[in-house]
C-alpha atoms as a PDB file:
ATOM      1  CA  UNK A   1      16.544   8.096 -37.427  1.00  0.00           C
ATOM      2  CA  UNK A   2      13.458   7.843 -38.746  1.00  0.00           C
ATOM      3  CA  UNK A   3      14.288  10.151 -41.350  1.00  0.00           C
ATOM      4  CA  UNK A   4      17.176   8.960 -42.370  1.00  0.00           C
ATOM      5  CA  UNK A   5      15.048   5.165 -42.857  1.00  0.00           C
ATOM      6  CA  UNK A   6      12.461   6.876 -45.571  1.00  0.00           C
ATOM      7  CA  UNK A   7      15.100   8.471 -47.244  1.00  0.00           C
ATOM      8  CA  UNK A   8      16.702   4.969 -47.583  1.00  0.00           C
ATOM      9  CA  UNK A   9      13.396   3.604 -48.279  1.00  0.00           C
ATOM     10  CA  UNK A  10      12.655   6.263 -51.427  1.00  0.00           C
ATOM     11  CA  UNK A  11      16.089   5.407 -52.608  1.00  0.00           C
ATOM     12  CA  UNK A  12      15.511   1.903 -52.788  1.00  0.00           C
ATOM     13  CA  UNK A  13      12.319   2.493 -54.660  1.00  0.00           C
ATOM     14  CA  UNK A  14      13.816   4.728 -56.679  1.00  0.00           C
ATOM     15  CA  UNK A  15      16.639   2.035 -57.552  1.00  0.00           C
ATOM     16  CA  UNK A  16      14.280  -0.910 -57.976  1.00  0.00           C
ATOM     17  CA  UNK A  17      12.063   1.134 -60.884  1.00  0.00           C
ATOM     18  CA  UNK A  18      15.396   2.388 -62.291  1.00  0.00           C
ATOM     19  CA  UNK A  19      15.988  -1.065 -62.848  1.00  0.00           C
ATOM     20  CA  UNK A  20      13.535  -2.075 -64.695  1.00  0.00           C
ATOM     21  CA  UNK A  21      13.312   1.021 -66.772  1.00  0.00           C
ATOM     22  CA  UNK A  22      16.336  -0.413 -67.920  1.00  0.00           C
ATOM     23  CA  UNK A  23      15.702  -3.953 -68.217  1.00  0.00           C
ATOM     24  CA  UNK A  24      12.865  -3.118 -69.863  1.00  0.00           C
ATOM     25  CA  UNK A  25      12.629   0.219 -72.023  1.00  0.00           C
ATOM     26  CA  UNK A  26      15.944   0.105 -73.527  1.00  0.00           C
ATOM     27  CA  UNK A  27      16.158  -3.261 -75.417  1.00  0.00           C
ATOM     28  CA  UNK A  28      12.548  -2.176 -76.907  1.00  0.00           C
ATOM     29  CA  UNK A  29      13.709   1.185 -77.331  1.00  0.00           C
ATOM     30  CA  UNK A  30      16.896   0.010 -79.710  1.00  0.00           C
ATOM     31  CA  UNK A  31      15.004  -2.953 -81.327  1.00  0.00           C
ATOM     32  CA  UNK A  32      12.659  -0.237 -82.118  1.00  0.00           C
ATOM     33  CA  UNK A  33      15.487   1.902 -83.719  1.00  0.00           C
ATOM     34  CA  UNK A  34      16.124  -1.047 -85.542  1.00  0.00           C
ATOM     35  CA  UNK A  35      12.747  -1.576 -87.340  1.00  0.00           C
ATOM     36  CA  UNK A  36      12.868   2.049 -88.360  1.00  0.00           C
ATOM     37  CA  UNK A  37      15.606   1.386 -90.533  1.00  0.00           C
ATOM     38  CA  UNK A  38      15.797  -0.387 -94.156  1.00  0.00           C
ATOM     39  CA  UNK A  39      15.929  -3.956 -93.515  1.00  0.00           C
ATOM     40  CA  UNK A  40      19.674  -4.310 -95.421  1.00  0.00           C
ATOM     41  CA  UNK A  41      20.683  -2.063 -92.368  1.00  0.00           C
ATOM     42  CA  UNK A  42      19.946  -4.434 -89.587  1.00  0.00           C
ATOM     43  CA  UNK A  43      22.640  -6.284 -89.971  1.00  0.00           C
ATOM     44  CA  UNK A  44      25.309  -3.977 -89.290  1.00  0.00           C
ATOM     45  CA  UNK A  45      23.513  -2.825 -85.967  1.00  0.00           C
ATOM     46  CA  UNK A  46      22.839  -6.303 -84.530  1.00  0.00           C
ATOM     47  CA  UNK A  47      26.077  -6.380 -83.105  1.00  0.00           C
ATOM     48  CA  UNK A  48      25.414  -3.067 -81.519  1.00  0.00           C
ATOM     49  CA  UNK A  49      21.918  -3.704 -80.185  1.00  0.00           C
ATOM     50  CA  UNK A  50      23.358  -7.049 -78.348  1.00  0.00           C
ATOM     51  CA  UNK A  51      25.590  -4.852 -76.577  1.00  0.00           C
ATOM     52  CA  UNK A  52      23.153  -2.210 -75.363  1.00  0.00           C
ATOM     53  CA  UNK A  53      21.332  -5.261 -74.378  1.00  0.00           C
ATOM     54  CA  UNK A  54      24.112  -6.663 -72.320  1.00  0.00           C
ATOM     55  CA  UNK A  55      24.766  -3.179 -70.987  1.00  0.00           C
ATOM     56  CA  UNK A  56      21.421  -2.991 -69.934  1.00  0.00           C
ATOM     57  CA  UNK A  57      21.026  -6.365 -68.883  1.00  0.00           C
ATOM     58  CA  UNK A  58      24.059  -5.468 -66.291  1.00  0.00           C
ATOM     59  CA  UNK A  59      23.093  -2.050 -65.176  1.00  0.00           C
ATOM     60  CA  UNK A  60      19.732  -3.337 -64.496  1.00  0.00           C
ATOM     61  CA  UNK A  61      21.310  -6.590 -62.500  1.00  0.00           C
ATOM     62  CA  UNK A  62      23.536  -3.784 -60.912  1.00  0.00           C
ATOM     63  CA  UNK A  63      20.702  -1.428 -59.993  1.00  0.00           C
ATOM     64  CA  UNK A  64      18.613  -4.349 -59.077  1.00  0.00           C
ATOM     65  CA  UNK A  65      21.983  -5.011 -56.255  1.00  0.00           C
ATOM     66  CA  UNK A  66      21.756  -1.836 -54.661  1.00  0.00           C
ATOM     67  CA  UNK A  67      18.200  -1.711 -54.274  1.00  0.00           C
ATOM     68  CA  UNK A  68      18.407  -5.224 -52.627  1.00  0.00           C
ATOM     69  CA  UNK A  69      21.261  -4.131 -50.478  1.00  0.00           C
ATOM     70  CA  UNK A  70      19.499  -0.810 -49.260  1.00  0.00           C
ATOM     71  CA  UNK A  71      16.202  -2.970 -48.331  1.00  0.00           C
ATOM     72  CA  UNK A  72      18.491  -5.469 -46.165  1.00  0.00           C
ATOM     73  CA  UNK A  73      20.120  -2.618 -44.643  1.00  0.00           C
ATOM     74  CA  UNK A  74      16.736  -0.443 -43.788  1.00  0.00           C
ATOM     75  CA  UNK A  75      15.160  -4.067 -42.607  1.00  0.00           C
ATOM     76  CA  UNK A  76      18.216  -3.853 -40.253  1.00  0.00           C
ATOM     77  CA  UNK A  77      17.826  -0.444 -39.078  1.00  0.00           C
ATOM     78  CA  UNK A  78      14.246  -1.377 -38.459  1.00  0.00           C
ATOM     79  CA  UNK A  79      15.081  -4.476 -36.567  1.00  0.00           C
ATOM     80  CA  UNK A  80      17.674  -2.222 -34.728  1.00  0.00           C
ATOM     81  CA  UNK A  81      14.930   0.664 -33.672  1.00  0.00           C
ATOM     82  CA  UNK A  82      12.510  -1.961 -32.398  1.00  0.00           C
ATOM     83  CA  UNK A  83      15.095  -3.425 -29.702  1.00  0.00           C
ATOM     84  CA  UNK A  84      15.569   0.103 -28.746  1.00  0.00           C
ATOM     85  CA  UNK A  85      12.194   1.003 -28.586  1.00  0.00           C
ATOM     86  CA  UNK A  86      11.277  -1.923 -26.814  1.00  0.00           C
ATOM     87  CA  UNK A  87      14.621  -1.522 -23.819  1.00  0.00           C
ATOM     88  CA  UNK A  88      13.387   2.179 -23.505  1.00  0.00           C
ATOM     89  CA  UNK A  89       9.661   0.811 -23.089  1.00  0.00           C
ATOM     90  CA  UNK A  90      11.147  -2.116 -20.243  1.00  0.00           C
ATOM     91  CA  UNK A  91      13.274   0.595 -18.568  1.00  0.00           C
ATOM     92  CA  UNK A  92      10.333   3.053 -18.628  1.00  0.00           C
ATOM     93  CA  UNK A  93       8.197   0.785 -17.224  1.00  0.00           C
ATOM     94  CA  UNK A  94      10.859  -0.795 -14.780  1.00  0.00           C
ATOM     95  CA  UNK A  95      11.079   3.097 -13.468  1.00  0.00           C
ATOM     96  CA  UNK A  96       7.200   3.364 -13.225  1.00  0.00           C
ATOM     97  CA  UNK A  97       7.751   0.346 -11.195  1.00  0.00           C
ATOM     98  CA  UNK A  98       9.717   1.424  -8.997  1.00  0.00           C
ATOM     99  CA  UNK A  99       7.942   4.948  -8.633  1.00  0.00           C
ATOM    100  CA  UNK A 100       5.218   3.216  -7.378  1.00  0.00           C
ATOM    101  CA  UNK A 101       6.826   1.407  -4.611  1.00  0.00           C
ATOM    102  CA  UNK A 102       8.702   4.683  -3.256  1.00  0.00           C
ATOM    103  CA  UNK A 103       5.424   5.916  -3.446  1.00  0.00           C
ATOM    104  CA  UNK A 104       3.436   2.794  -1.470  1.00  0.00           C
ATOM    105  CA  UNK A 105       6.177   2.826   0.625  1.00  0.00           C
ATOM    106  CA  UNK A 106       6.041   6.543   1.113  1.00  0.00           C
ATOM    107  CA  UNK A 107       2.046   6.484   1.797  1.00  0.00           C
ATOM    108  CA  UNK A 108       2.566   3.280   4.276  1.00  0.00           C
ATOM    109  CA  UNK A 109       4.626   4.682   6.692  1.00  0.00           C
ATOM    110  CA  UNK A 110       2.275   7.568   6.983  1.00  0.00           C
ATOM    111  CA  UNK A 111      -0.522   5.848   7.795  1.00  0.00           C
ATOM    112  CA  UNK A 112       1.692   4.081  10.093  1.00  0.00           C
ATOM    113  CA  UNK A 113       2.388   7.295  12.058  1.00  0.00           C
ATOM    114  CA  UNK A 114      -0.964   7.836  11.958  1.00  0.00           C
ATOM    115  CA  UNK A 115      -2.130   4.768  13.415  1.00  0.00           C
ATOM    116  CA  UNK A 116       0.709   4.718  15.682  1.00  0.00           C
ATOM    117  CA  UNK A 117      -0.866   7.959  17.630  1.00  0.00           C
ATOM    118  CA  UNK A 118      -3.553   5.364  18.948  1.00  0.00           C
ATOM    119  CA  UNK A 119      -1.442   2.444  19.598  1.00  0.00           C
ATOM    120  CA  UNK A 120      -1.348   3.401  23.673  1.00  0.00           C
ATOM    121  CA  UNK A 121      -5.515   3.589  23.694  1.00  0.00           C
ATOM    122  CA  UNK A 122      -5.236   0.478  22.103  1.00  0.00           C
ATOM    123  CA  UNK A 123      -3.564  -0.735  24.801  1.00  0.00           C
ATOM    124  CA  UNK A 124      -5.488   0.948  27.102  1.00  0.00           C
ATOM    125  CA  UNK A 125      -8.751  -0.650  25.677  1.00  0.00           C
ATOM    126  CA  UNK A 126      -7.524  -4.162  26.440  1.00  0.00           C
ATOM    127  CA  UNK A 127      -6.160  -3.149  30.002  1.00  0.00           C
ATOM    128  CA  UNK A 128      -9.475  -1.790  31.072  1.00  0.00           C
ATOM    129  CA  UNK A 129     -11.902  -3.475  29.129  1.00  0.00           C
ATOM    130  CA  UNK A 130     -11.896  -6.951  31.725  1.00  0.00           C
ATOM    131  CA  UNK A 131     -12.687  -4.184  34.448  1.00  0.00           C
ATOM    132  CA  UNK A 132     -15.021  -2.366  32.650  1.00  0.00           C
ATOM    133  CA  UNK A 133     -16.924  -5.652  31.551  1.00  0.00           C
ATOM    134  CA  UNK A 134     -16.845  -6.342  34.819  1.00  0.00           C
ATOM    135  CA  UNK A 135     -17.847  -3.376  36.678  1.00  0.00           C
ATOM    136  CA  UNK A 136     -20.484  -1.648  34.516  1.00  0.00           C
ATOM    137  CA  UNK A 137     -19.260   1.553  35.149  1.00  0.00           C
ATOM    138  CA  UNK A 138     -18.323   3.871  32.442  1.00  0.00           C
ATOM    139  CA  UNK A 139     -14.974   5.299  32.605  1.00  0.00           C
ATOM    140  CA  UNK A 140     -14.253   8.854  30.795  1.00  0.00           C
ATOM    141  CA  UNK A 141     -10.272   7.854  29.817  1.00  0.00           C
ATOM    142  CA  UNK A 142     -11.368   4.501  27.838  1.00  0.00           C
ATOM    143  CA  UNK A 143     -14.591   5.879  26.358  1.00  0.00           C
ATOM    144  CA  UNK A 144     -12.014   8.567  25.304  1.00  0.00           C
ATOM    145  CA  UNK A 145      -9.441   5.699  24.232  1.00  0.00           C
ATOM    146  CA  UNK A 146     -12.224   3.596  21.997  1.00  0.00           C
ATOM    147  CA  UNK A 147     -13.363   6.876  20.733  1.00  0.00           C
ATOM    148  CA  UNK A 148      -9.895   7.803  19.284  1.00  0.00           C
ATOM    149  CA  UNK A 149      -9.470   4.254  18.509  1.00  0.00           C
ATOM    150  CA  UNK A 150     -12.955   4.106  15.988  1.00  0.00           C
ATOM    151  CA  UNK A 151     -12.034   7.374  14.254  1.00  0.00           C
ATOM    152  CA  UNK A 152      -8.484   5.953  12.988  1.00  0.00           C
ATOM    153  CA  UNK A 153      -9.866   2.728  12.167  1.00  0.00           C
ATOM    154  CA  UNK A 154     -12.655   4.977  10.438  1.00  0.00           C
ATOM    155  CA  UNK A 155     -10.177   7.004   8.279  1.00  0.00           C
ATOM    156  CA  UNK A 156      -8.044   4.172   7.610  1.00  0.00           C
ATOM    157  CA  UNK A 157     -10.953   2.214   5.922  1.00  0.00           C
ATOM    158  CA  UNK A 158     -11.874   5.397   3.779  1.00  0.00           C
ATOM    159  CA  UNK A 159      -8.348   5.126   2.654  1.00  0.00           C
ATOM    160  CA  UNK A 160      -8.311   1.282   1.872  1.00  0.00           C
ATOM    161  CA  UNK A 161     -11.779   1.980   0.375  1.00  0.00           C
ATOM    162  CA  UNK A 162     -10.581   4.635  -1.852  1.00  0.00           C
ATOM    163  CA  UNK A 163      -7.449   2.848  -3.070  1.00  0.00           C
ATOM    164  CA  UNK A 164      -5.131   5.403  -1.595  1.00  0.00           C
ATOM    165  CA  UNK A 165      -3.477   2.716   0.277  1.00  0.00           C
ATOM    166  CA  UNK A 166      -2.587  -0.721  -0.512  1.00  0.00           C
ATOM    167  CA  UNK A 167      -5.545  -3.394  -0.058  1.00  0.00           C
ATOM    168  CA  UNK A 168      -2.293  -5.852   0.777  1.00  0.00           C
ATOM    169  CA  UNK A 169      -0.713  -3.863   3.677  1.00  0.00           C
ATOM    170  CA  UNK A 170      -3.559  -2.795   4.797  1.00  0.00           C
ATOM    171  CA  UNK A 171      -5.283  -6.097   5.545  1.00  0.00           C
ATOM    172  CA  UNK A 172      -1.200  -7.093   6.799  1.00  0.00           C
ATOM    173  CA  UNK A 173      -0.833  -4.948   9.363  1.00  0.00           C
ATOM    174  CA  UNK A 174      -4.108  -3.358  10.713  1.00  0.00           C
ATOM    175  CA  UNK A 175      -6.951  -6.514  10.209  1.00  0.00           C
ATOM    176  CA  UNK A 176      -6.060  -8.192  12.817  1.00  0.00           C
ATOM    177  CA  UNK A 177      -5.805  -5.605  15.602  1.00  0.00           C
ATOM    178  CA  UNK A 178      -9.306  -4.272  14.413  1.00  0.00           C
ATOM    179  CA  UNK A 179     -11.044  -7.431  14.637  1.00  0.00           C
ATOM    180  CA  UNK A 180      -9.732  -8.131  17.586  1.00  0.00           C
ATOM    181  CA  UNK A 181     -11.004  -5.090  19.593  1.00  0.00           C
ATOM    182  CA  UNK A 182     -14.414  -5.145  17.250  1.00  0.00           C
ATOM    183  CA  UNK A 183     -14.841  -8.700  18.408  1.00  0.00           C
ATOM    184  CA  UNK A 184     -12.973  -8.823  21.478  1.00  0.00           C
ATOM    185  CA  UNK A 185     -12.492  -5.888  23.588  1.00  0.00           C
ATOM    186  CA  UNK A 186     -16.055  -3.832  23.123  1.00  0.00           C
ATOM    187  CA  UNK A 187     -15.118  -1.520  19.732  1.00  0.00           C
ATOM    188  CA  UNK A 188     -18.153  -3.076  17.909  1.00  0.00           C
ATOM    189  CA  UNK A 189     -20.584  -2.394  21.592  1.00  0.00           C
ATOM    190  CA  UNK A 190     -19.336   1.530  21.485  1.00  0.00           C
ATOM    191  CA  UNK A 191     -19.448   1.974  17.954  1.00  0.00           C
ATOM    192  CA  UNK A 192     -23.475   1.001  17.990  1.00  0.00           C
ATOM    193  CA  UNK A 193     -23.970   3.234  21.140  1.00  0.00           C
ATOM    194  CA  UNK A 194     -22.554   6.139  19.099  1.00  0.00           C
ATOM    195  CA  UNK A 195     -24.519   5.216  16.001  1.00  0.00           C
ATOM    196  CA  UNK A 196     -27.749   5.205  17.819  1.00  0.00           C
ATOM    197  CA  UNK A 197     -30.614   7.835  16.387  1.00  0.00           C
ATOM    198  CA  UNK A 198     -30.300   9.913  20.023  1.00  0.00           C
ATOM    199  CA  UNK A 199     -26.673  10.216  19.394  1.00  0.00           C
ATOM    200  CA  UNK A 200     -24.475  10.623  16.551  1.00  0.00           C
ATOM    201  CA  UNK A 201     -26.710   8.612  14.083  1.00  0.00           C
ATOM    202  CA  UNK A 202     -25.761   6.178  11.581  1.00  0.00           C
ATOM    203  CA  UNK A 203     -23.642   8.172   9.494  1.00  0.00           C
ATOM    204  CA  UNK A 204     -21.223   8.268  12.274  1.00  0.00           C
ATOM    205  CA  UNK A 205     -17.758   5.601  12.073  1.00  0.00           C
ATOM    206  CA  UNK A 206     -19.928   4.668   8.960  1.00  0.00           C
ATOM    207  CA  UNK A 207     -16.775   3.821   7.382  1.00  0.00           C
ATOM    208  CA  UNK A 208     -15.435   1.866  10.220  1.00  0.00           C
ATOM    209  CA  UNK A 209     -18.565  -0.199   9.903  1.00  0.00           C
ATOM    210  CA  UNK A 210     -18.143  -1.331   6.464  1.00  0.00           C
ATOM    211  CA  UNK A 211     -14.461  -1.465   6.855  1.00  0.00           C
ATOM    212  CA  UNK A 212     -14.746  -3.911   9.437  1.00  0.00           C
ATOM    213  CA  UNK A 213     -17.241  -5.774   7.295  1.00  0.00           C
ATOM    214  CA  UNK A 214     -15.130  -5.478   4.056  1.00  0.00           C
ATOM    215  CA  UNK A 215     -12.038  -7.352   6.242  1.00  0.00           C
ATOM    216  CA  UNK A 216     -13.401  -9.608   8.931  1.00  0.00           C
ATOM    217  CA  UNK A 217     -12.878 -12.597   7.058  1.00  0.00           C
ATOM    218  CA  UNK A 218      -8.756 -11.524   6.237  1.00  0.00           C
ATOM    219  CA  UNK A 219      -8.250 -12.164  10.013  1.00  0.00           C
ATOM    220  CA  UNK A 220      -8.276 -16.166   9.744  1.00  0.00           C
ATOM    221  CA  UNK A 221      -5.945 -15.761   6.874  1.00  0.00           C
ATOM    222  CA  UNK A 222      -3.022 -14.348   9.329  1.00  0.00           C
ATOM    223  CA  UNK A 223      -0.115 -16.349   9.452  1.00  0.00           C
ATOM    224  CA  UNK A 224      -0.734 -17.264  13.245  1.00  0.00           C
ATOM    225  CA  UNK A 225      -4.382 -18.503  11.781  1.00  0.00           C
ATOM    226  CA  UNK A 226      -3.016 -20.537   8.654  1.00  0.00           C
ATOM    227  CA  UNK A 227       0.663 -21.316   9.669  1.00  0.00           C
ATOM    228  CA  UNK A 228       1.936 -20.117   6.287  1.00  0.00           C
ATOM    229  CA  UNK A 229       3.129 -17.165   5.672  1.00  0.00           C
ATOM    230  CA  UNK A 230       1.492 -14.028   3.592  1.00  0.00           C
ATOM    231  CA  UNK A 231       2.529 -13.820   0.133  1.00  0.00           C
ATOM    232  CA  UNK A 232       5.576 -11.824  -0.574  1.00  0.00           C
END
């Protein structure tokens, strides 16, 4: 196609300077025949040189058409490769669109499962917890249940951190739960026991930490906070 439009575009060139080779060199050529001859010969030639004049005149008119018809027709076939260029860029990008929501979609529901494997310690956390508060005696199944508890939270804010997962579902669907055990049900107590310099040290759950801090604040924003609902 875009061949074909420079070939066009050389032709019309080529057209428009034929055109005024004509218009222009052959009057002056034949008037210049003219004043080469004795003056007593003019006369019978001036009839002649008016009509190579005219002929002229009309090819050049006639050469000056075509040229203006090819340049409406390649502005055409440029207007005509622009709308296509610009419905394969929209459907390109409509695909790449649509790419990346398989693929959100696709990384979502693994984390999901993921998460899901701790959903029952979560539960377990806030069954126990009251008792635990209560009794202040440790208990191997829910220091077992926080501890699975911190490490998913942990990986899941490396992954929200890292962009590998969307910021949007993220703070959706996990915020709330984590600052309601962090604040609520003792995460935040065992996560500085196990970041203490005797124990695992600070570069434990370090993630967790910083994840927590990153999306504290997205927890009033829950619909059951605001009364509106999140943004779709």
């Amino acid at each position: 196609m875009r061949g074909d439009n420079e070939g066009m575009k050389t032709a019309s060139l080529f057209l428009m300077l034929l055109s005024l080779t004509l218009a222009l060199l052959v009057p002056v050529t034949v008037h210049a025949s003219f004043l080469a001859q004795p003056a007593p010969a003019w006369e019978p030639v001036q009839g002649l040189a008016a009509l190579f004049s005219a002929v002229a005149a009309i090819a050049a008119a006639w050469v000056g058409w075509l040229a203006y018809q090819l340049s409406k027709e390649m502005k055409s076939i440029a207007r005509e490769q622009q709308a296509s260029a610009r419905a394969q860029a929209e459907e390109a990008s409509r695909q790449t669109e649509n790419q990346r929501r398989a693929l959100d979609t696709e990384t979502f529901f693994q984390v999901f499962e993921f998460m899901e494997r701790v959903r029952p310690d979560r539960a377990l956390i806030r069954n126990l917890y009251g008792e635990w508060k209560a009794s202040g005696q440790g208990d191997e199944e829910l220091h077992v249940a926080y501890d699975k508890v911190a490490r998913a939270f942990d990986t899941l804010g490396l992954l929200q951190r890292k962009g590998l997962v969307r910021a949007d579902l993220v703070r959706e669907f996990y915020v709330a739960p984590l600052v309601i055990l962090w604040e609520k049900y003792g995460l935040r107590e065992f996560v500085a026991l196990e970041r203490e310099a005797d124990r695992r040290g600070a570069t434990h759950l370090y993630e967790l930490v910083e994840f927590y801090n990153r999306v504290k604040q997205d927890a009033s924003k829950h619909p059951t906070q605001t009364g509106a609902a999140w943004p779709s």
